[in-house]
C-alpha atoms as a PDB file:
ATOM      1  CA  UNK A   1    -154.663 -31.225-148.914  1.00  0.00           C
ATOM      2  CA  UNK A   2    -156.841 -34.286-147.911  1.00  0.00           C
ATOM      3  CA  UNK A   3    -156.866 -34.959-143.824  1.00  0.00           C
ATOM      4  CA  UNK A   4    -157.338 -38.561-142.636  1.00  0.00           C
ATOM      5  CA  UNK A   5    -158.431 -39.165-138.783  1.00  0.00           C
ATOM      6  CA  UNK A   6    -158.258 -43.006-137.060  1.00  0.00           C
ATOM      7  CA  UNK A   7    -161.085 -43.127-134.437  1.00  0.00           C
ATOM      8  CA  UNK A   8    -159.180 -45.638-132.478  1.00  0.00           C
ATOM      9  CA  UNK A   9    -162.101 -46.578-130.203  1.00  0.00           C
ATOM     10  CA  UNK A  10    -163.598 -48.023-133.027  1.00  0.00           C
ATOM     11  CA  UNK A  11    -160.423 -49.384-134.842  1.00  0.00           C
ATOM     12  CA  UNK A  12    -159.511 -53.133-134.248  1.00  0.00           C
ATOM     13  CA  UNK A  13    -155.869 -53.280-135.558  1.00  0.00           C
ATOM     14  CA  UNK A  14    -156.777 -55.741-138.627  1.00  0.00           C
ATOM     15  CA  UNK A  15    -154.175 -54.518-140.656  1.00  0.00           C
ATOM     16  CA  UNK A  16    -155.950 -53.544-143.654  1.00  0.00           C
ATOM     17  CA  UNK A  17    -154.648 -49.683-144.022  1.00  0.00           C
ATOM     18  CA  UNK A  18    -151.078 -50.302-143.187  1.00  0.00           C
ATOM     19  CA  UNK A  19    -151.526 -53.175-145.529  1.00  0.00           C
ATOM     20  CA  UNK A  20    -152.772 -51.349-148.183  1.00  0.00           C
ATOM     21  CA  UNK A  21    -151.159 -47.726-147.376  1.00  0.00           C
ATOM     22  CA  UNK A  22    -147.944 -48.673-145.657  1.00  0.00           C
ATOM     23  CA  UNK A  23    -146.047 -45.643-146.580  1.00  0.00           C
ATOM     24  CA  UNK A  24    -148.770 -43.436-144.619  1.00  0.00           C
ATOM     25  CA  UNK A  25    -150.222 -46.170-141.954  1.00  0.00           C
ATOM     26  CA  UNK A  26    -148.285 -48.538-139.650  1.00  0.00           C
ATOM     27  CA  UNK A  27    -149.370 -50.029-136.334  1.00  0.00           C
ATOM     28  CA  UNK A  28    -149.055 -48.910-132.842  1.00  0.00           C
ATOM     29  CA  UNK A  29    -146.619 -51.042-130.736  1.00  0.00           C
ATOM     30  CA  UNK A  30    -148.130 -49.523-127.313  1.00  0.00           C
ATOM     31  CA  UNK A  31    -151.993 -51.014-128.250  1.00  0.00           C
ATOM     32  CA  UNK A  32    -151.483 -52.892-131.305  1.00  0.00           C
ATOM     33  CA  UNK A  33    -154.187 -50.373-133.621  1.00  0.00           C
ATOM     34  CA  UNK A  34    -153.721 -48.151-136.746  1.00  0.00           C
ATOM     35  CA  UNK A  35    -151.499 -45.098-136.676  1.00  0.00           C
ATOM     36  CA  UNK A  36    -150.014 -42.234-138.806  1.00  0.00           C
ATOM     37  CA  UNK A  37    -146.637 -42.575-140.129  1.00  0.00           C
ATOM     38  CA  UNK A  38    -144.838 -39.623-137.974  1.00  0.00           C
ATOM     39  CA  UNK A  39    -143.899 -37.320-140.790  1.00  0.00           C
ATOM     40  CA  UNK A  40    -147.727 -37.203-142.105  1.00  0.00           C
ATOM     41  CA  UNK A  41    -148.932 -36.894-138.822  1.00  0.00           C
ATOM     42  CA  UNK A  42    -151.075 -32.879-138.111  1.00  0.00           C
ATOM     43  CA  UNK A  43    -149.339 -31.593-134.869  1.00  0.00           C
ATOM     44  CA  UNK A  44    -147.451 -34.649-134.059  1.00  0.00           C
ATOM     45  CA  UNK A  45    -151.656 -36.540-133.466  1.00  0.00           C
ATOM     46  CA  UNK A  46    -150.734 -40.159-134.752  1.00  0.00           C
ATOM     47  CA  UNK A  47    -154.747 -40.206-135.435  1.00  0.00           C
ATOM     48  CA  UNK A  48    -154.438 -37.304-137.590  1.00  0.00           C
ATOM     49  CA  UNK A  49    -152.697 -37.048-140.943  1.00  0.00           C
ATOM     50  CA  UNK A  50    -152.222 -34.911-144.109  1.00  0.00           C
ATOM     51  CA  UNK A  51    -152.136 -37.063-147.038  1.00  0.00           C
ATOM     52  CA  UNK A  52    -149.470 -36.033-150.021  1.00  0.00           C
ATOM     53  CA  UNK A  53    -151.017 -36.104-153.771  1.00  0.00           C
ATOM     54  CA  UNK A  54    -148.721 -39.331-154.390  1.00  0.00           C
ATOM     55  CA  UNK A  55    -150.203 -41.301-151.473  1.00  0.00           C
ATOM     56  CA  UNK A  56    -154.171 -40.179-152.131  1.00  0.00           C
ATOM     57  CA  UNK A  57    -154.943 -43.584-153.957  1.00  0.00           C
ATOM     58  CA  UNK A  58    -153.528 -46.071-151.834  1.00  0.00           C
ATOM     59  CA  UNK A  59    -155.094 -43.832-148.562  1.00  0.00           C
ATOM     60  CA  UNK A  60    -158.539 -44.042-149.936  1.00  0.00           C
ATOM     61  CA  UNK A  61    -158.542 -47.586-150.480  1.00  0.00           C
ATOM     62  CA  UNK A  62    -157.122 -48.545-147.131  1.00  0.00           C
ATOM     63  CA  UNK A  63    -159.968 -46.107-146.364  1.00  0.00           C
ATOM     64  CA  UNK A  64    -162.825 -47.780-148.177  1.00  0.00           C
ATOM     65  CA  UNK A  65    -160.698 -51.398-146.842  1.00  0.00           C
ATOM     66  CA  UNK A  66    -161.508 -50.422-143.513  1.00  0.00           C
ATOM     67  CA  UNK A  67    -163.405 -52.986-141.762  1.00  0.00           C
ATOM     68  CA  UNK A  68    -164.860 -51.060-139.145  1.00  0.00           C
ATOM     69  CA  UNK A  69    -165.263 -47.437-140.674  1.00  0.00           C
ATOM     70  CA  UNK A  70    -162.752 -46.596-138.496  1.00  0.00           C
ATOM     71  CA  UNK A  71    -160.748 -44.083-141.161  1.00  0.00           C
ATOM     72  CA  UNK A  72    -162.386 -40.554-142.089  1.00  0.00           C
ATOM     73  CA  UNK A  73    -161.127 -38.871-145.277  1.00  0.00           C
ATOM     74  CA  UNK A  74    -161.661 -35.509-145.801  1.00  0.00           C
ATOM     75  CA  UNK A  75    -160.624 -34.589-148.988  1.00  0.00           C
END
């Protein structure tokens, strides 16, 4: 299964992944950046996520929509 990680010292909460991936991204209330949806999220890490087969398109282009680089995708 592919793994996403958020480097959120590098992530400036534009909006683009939970734009463009809302069913797996959504922002943090506490600092306003990127985070994973809860029920994606590896060992409850809101910076770490396992992406489903049904989600893998709209992840990689929030991933390649990332302004900053901030998104990994291991796939």
């Amino acid at each position: 299964m592919a793994r996403v990680t958020i480097d959120k010292d590098t992530c400036i909460g534009c909006g683009a992944c939970w734009a463009l991936a809302p069913d797996f991204f959504e922002q943090d209330p506490d600092d306003g950046k990127s985070r994973i949806v809860e029920k994606y999220r590896v060992d409850g890490n809101p910076s770490v996520g396992e992406v489903p087969d049904d989600l893998l398109e709209d992840v990689r282009g929030a991933v390649e929509g990332c302004p900053t680089g901030s998104l990994k995708l291991e796939e």
